[in-house]
N, C-alpha and C. Protein backbone atom coordinates (compact mmCIF):
# COMPACT_ATOMS: atom_id res chain seq x y z
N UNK A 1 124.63 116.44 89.23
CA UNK A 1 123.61 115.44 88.90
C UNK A 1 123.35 114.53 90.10
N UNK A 2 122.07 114.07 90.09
CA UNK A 2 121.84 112.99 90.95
C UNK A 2 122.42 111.34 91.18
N UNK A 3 123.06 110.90 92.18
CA UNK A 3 123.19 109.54 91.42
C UNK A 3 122.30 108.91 92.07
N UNK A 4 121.85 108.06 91.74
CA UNK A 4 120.37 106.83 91.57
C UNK A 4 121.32 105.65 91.91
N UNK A 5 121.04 104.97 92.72
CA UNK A 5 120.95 103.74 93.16
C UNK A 5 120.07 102.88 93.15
N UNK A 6 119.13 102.19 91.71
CA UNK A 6 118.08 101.68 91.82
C UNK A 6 118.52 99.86 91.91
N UNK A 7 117.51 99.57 93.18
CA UNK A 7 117.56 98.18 93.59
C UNK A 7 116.21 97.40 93.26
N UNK A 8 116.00 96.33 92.52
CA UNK A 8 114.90 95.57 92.92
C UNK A 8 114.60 94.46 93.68
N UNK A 9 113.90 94.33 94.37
CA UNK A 9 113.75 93.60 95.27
C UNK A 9 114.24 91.93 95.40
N UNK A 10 114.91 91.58 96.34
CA UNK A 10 114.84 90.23 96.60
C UNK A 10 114.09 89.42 95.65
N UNK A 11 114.26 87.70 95.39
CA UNK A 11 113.13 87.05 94.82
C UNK A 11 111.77 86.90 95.90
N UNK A 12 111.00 86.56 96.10
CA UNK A 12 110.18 86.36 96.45
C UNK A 12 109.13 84.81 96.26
N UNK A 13 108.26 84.47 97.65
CA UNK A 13 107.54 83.15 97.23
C UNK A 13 106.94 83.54 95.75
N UNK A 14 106.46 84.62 95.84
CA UNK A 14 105.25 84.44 94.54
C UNK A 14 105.99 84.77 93.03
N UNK A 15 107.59 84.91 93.28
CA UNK A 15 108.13 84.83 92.19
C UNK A 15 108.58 83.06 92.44
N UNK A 16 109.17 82.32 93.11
CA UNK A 16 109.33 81.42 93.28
C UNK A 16 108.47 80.77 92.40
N UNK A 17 106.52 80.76 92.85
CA UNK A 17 106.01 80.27 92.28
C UNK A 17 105.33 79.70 90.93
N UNK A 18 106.15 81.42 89.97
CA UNK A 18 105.41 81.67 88.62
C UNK A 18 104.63 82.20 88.79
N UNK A 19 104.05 82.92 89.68
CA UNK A 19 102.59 84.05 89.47
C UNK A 19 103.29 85.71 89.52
N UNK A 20 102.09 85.97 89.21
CA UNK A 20 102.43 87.46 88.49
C UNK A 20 102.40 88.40 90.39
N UNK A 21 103.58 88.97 90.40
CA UNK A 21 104.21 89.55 91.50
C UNK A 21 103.47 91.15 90.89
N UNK A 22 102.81 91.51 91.00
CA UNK A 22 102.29 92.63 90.87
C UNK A 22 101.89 93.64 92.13
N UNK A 23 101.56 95.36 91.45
CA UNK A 23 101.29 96.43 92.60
C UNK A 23 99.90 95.83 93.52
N UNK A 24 99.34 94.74 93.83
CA UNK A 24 98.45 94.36 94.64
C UNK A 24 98.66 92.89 95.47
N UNK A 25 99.83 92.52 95.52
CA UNK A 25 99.92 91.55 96.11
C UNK A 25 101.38 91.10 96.69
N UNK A 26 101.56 90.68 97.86
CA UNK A 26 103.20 90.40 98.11
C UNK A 26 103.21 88.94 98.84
N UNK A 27 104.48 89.10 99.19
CA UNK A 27 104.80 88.00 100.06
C UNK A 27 106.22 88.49 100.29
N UNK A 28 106.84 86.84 101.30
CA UNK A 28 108.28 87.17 101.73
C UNK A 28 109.21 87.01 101.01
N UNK A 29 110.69 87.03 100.92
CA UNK A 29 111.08 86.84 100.24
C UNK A 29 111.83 85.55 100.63
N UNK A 30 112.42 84.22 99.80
CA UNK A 30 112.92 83.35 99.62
C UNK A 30 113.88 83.42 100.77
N UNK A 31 114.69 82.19 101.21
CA UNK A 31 116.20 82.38 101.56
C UNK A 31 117.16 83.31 100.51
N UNK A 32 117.03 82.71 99.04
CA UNK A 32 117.93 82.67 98.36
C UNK A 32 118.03 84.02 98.18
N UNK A 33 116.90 84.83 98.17
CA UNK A 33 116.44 86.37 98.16
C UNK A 33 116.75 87.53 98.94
N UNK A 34 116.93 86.71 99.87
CA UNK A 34 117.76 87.41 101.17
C UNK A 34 119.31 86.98 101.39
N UNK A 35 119.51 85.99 100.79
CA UNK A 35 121.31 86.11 100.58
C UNK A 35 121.95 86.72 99.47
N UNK A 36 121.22 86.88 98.17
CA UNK A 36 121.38 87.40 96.96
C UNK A 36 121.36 89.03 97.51
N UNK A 37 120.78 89.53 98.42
CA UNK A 37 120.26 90.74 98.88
C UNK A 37 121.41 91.73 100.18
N UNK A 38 121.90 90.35 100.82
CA UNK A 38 122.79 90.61 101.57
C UNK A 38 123.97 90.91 100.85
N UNK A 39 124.55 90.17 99.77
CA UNK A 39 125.45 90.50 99.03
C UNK A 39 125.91 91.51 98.75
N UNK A 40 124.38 91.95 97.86
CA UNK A 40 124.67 93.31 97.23
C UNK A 40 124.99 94.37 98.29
N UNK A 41 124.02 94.14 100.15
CA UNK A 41 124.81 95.33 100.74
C UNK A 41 126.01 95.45 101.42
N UNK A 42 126.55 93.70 101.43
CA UNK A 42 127.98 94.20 101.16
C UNK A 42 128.86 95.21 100.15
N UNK A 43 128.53 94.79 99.04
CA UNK A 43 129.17 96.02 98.38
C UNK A 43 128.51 97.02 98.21
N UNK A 44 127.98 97.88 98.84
CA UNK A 44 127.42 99.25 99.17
C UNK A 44 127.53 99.04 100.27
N UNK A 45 127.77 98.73 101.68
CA UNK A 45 127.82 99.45 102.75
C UNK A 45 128.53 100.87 102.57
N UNK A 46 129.31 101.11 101.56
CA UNK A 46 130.48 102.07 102.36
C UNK A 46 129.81 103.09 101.21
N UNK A 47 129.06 103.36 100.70
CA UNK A 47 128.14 104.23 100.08
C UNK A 47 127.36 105.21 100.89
N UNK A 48 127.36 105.79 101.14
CA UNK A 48 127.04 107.27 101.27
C UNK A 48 125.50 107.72 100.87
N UNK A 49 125.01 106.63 101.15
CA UNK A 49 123.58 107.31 101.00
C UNK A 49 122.72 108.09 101.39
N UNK A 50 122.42 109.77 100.85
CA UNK A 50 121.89 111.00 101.41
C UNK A 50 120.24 110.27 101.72
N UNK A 51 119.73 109.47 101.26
CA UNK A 51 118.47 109.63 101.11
C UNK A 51 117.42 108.29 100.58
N UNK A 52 117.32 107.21 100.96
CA UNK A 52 116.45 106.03 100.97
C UNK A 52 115.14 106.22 100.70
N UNK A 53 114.44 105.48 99.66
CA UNK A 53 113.06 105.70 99.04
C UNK A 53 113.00 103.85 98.91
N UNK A 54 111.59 103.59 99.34
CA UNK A 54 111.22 101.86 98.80
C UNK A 54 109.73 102.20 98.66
N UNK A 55 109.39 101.36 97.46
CA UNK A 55 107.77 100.97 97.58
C UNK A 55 107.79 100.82 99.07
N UNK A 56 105.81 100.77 98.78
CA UNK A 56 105.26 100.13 99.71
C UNK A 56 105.37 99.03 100.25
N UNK A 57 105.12 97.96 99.35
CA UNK A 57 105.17 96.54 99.89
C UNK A 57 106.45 96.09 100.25
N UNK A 58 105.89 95.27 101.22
CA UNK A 58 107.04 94.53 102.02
C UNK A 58 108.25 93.98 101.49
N UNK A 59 108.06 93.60 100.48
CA UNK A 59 109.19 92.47 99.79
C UNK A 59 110.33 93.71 99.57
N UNK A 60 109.91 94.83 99.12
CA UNK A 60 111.02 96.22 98.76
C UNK A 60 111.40 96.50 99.91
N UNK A 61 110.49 96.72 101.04
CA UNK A 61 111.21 97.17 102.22
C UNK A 61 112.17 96.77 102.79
N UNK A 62 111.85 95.21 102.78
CA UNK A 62 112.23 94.08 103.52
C UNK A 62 114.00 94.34 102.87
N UNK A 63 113.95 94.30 101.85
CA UNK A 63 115.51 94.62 100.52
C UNK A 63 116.14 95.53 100.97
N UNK A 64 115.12 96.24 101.17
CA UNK A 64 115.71 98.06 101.51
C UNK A 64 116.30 98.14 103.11
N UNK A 65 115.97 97.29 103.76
CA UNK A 65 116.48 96.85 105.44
C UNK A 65 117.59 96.23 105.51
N UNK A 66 117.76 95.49 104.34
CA UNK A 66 119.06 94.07 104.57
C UNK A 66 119.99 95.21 104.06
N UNK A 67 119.75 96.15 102.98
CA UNK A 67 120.55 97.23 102.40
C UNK A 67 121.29 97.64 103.63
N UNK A 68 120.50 98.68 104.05
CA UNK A 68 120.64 99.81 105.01
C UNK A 68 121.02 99.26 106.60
N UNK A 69 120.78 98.08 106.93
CA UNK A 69 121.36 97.08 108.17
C UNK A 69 122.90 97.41 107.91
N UNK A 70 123.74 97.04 106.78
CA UNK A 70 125.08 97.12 106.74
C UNK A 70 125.28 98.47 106.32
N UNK A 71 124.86 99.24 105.77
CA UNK A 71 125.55 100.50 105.43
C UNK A 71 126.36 101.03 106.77
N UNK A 72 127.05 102.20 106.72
CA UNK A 72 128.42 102.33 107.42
C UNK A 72 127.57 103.64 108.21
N UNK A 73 126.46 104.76 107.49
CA UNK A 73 125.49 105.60 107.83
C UNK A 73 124.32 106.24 107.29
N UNK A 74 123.30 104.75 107.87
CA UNK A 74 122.13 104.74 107.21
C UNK A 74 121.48 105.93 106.84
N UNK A 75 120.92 106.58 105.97
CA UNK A 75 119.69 107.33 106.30
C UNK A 75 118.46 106.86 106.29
N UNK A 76 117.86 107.25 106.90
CA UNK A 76 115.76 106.87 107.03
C UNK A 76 115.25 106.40 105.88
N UNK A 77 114.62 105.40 105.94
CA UNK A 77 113.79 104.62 104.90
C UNK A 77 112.45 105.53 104.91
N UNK A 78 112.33 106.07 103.58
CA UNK A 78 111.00 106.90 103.29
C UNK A 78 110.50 105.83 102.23
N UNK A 79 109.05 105.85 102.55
CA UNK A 79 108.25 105.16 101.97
C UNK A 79 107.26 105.86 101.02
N UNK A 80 107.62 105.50 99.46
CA UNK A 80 106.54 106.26 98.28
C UNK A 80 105.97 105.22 97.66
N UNK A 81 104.72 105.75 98.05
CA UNK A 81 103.28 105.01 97.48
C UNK A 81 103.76 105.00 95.99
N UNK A 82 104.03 106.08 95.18
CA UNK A 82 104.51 105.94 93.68
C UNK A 82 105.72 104.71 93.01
N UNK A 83 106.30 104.29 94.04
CA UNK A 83 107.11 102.89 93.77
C UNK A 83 106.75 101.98 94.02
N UNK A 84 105.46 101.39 94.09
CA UNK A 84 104.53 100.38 93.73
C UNK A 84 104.77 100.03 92.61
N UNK A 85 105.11 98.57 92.27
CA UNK A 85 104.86 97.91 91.72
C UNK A 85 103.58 98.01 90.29
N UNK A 86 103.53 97.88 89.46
CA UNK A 86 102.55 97.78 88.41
C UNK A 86 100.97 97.15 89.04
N UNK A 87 99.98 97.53 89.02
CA UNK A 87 99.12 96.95 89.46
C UNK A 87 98.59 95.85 88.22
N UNK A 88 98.74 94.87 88.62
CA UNK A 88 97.91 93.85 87.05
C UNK A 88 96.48 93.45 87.28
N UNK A 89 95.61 94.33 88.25
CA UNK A 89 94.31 93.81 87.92
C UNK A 89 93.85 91.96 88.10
N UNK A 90 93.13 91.65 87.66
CA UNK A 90 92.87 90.48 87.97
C UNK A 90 93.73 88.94 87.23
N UNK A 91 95.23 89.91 87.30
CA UNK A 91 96.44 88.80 86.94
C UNK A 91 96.88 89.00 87.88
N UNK A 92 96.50 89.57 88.51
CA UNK A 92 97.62 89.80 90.32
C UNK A 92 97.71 88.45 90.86
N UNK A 93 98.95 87.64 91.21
CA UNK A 93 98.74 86.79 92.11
C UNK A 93 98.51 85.23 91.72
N UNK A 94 97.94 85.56 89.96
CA UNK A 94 97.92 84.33 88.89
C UNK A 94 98.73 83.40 88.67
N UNK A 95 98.70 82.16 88.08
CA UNK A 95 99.70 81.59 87.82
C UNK A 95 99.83 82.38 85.99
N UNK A 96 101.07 82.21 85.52
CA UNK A 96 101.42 83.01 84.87
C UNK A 96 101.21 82.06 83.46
N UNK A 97 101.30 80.62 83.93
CA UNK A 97 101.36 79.75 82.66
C UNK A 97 99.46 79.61 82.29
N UNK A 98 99.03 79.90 83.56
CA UNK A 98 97.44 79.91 83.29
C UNK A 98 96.81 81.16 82.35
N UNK A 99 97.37 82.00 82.72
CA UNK A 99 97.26 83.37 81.97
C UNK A 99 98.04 83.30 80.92
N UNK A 100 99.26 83.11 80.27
CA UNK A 100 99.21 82.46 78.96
C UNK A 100 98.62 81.47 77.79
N UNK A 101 97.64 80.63 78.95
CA UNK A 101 96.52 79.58 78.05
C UNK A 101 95.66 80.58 77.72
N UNK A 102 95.28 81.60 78.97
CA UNK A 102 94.08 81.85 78.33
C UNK A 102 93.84 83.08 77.62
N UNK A 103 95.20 84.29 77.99
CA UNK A 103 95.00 85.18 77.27
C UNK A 103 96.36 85.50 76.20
N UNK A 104 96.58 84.75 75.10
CA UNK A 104 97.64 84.50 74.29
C UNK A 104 98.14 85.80 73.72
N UNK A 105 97.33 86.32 73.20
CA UNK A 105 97.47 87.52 72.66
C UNK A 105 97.85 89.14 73.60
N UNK A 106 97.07 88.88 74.56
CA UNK A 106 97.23 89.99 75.97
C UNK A 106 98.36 90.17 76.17
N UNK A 107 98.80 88.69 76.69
CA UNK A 107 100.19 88.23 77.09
C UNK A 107 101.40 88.79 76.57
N UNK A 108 101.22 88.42 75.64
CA UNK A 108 102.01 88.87 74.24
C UNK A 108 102.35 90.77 74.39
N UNK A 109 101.17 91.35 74.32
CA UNK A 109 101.24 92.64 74.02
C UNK A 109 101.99 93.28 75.78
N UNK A 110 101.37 92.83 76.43
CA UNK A 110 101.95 92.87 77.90
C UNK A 110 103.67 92.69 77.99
N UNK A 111 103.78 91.68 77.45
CA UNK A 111 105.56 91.02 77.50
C UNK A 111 106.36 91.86 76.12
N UNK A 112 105.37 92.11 75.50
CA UNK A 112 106.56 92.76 74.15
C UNK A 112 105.71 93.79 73.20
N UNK A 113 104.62 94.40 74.07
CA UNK A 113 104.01 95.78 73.03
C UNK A 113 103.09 96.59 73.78
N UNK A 114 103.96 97.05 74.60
CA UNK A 114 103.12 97.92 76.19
C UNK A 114 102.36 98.97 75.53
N UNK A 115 102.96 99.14 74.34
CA UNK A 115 101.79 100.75 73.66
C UNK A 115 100.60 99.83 73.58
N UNK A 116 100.05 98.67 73.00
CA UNK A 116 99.25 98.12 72.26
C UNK A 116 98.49 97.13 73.96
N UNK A 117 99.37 97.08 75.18
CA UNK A 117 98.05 96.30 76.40
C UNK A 117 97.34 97.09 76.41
N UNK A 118 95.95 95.67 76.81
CA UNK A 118 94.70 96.63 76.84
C UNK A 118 94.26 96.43 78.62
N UNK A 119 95.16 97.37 79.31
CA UNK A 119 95.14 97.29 80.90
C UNK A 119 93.69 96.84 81.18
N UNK A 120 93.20 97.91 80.75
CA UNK A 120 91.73 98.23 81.04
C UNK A 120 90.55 96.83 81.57
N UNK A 121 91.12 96.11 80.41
CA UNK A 121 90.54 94.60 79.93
C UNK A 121 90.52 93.92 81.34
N UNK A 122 91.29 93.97 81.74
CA UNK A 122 91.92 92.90 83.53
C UNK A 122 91.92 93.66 84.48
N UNK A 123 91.13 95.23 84.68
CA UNK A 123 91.19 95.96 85.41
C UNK A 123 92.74 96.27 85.63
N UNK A 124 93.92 96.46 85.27
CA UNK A 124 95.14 96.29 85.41
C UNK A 124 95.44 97.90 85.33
N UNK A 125 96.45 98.51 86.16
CA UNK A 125 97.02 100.01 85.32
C UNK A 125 97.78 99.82 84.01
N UNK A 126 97.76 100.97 83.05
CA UNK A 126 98.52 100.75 81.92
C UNK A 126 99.90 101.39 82.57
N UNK A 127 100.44 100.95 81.21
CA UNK A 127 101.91 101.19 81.24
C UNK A 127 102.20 102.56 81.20
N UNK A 128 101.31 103.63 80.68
CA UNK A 128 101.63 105.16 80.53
C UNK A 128 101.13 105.61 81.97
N UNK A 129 100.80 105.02 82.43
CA UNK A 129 100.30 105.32 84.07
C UNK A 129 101.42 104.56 85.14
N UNK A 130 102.08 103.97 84.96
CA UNK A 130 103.17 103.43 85.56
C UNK A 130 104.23 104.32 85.25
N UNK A 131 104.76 104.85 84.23
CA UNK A 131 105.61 105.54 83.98
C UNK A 131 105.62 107.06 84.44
N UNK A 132 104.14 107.58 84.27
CA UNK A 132 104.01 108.43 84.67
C UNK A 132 104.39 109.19 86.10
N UNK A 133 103.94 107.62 87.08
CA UNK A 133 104.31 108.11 88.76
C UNK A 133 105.06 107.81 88.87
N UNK A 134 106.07 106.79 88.34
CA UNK A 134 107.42 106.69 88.46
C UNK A 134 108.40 107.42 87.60
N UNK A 135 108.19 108.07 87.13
CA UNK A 135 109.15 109.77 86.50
C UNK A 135 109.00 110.38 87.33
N UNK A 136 107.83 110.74 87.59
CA UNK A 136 107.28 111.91 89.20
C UNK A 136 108.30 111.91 89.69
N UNK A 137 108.32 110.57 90.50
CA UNK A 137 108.95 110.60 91.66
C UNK A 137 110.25 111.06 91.54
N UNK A 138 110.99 110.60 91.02
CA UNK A 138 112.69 110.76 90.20
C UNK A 138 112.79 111.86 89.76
N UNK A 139 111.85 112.71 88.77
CA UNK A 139 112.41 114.33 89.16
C UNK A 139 112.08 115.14 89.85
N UNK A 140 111.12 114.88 90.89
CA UNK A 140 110.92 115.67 92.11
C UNK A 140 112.16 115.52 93.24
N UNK A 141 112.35 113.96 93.13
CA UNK A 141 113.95 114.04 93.86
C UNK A 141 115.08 114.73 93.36
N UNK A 142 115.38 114.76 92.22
CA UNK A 142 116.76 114.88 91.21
C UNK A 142 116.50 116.47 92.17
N UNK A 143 115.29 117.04 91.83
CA UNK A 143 114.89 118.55 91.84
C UNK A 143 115.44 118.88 93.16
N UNK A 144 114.85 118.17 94.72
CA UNK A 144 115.28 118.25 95.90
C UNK A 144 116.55 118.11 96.14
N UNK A 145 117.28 117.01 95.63
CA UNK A 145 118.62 117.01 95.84
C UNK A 145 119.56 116.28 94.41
N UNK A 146 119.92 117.76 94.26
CA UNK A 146 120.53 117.94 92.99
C UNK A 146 121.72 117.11 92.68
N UNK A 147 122.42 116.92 94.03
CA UNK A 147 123.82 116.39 93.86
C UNK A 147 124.15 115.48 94.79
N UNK A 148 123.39 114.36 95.20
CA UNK A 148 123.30 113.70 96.18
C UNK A 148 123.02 112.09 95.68
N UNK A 149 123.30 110.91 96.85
CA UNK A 149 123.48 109.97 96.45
C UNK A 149 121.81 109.11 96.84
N UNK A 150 120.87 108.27 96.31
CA UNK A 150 119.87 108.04 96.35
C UNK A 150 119.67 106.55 96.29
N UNK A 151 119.14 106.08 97.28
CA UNK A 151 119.10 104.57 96.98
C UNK A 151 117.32 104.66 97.11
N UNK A 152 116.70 103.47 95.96
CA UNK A 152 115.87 103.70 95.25
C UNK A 152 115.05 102.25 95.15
N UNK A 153 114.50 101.48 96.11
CA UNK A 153 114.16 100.13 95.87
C UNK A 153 112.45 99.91 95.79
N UNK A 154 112.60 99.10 94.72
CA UNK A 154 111.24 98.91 93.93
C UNK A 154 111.18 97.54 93.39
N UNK A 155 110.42 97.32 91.92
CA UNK A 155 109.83 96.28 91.66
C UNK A 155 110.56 96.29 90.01
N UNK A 156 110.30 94.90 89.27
CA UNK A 156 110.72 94.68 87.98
C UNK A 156 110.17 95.39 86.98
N UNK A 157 108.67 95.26 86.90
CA UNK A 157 108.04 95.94 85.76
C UNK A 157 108.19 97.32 85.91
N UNK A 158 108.30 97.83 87.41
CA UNK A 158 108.35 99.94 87.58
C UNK A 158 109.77 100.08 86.80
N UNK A 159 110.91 99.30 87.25
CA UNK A 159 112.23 99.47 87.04
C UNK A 159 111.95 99.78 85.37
N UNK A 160 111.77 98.22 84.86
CA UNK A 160 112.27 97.95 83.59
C UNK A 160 111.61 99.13 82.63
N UNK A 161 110.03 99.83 83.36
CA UNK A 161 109.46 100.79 82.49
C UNK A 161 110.36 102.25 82.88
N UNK A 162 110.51 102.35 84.13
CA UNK A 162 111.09 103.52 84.25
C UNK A 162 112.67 104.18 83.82
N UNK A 163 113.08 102.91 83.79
CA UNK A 163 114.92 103.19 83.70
C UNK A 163 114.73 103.17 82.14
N UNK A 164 114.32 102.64 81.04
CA UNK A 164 114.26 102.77 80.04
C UNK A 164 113.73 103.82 79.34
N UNK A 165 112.45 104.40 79.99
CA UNK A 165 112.15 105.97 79.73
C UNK A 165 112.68 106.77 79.29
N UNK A 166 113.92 106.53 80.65
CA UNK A 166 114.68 107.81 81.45
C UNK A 166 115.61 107.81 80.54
N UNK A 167 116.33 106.15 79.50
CA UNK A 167 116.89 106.35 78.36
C UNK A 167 116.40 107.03 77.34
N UNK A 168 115.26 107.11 76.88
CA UNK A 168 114.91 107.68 76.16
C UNK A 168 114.38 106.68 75.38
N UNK A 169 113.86 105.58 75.16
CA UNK A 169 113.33 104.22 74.83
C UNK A 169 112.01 104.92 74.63
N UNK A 170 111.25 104.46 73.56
CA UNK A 170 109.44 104.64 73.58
C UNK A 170 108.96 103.91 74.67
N UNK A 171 107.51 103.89 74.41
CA UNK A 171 106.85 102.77 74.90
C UNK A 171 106.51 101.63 74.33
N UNK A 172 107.10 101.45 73.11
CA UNK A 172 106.62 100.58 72.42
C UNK A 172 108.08 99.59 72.39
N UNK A 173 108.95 100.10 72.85
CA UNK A 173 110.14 99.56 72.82
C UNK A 173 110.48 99.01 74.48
N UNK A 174 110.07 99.65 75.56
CA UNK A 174 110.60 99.44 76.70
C UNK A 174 111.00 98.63 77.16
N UNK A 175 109.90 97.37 76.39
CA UNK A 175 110.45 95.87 77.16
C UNK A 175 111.37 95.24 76.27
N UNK A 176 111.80 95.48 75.32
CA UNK A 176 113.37 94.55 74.46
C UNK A 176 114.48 94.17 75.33
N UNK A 177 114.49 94.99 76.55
CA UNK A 177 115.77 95.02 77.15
C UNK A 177 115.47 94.21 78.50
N UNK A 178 114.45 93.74 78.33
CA UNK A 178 114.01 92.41 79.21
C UNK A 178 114.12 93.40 80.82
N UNK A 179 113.66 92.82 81.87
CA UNK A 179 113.47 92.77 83.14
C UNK A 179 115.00 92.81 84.01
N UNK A 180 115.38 93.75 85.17
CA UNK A 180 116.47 93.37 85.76
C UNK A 180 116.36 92.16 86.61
N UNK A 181 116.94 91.29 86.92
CA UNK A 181 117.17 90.53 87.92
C UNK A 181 116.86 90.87 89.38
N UNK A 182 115.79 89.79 89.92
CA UNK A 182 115.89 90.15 91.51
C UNK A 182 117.32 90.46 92.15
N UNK A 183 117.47 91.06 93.00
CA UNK A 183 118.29 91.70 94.23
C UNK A 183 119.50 91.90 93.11
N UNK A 184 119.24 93.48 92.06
CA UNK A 184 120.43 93.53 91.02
C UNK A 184 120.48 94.92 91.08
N UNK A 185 121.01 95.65 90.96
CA UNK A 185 121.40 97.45 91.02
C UNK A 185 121.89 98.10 89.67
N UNK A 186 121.03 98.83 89.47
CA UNK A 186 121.27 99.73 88.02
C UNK A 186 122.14 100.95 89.01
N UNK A 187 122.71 101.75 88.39
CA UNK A 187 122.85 102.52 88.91
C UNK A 187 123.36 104.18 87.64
N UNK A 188 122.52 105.33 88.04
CA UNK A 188 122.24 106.00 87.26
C UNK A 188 122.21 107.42 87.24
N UNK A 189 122.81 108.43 86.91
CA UNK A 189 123.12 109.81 87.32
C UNK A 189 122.03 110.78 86.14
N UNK A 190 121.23 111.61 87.21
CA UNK A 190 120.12 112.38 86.14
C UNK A 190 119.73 113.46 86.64
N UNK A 191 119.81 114.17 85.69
CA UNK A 191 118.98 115.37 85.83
C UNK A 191 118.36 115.75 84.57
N UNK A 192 117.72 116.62 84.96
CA UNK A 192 116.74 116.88 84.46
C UNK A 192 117.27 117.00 82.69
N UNK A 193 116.42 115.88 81.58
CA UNK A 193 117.13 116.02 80.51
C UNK A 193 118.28 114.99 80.52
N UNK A 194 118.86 114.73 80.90
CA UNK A 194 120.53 114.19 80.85
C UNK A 194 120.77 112.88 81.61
N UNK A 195 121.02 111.75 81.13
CA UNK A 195 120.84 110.36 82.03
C UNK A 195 121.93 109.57 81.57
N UNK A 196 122.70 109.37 82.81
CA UNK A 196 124.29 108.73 82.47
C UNK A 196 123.78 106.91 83.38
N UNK A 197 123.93 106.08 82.86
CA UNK A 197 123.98 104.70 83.02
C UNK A 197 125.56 104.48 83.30
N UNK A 198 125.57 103.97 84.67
CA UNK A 198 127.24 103.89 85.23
C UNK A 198 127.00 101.90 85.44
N UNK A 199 125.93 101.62 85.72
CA UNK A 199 125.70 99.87 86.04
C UNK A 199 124.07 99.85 85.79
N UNK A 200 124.02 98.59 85.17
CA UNK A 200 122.51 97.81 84.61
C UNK A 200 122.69 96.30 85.30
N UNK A 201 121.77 96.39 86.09
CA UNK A 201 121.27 94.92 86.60
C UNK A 201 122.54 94.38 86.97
N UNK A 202 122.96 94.92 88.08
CA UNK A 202 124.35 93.69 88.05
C UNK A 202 124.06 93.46 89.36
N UNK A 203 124.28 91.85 89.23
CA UNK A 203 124.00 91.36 90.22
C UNK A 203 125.36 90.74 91.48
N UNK A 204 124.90 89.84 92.40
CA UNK A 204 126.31 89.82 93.16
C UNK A 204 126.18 88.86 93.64
C-alpha cells in the first residue's frame, strides 16, 4: 500500500484575516505559520520520502519547502494543478463574516451540506468537482507507486473533502468532521479500495 503523508499548509495572512482562503487567491504565510510548519519538519526529517506533490499556490509550496529544507533526502517538489485549493468563485478573498450577513443560507449549506451548495450561484466549483480531481490524483499515484512513501501538501477544504471520501463518508456528510488544522499531517495508507488512517490532523 501507499503511505500518504498529507500536509496542509501553514496559516496564512488571508487566514489571519477571516477571508475565504480559496483555489483563486493566496498570500504568505504568518510567522506563526512558518514555525508551526518548521515543527512538523522536524519530526519528519528522517522520513523517507519517495516522492513530493504540492498545489500550486504558494502558501503549499512555501510548507512543502520548510518540509523538505530539513528532510535527511529530499526528493523533487512536483507541482499538481489538481491540489488546488477549492475555487469559491466570487467568495474568494471575502471577508467571511460579510458573506455570512449576506448569504445565510449558502453559508450554511457550504459549512454543513456540500450535496445541497449551489457552487454555481458564486461562480464557485462544487464539491463533486473538487473531489473528483483530488481522487484522480491519489489513485494515479497509489497506481505509480504502489509501495512507497508520499508527501502530499495542499489546502483545508481539498483535504477535509478528499481524506473523508477516501473514508468512505458521503457527500453529504464530509464536513461533520470539521477542517484539519493549518501546518497538521493526516497520515494515510491506500490502495486502491482499502484506506488505513495511521494520524488525523495532528499537529506539533
Amino acid at each position: 500500500m501507499t503511505q500518504f503523508y498529507f500536509v496542509r499548509h501553514g496559516k496564512t495572512e488571508i487566514n489571519a484575516e477571516g477571508r475565504f482562503n480559496g483555489g483563486t487567491v493566496d498570500s504568505p504565510l504568518i510567522p506563526s505559520g512558518v514555525e508551526a510548519t518548521k515543527r512538523m519538519a522536524q519530526h519528519l526529517k528522517t522520513v523517507s520520502f519517495d516522492v513530493a506533490l504540492s498545489s500550486p499556490q504558494m502558501r503549499a509550496q512555501t510548507t512543502a519547502n520548510i518540509i523538505l529544507a530539513e528532510n535527511a533526502a529530499p526528493p523533487e517538489l512536483t507541482v499538481v494543478e489538481d491540489l488546488r485549493e477549492m475555487r469559491l468563485g466570487d467568495w474568494d478573498g471575502q471577508k467571511i463574516d460579510q458573506i455570512t450577513a449576506a448569504y445565510p443560507e449558502d453559508l450554511k449549506n457550504y459549512r454543513t451540506r456540500p450535496d445541497l451548495f449551489a457552487a454555481e450561484k458564486f461562480h464557485a466549483e462544487s464539491y463533486p468537482s473538487l473531489i473528483a480531481r483530488s481522487t484522480k490524483v491519489i489513485e494515479e499515484t497509489a497506481k505509480l507507486y504502489p509501495s512507497e512513501k508520499i508527501l502530499v501538501v495542499s489546502h483545508g477544504i481539498l483535504l477535509m473533502a478528499l481524506l473523508n471520501t477516501l473514508k468512505g463518508v458521503p457527500l453529504a456528510k464530509i464536513r461533520e468532521s470539521g477542517i484539519v488544522d493549518n501546518s497538521s499531517l493526516t497520515i494515510l495508507t491506500y490502495s486502491k479500495g482499502q484506506t488505513l488512517i495511521e494520524a488525523w490532523g495532528q499537529t506539533f
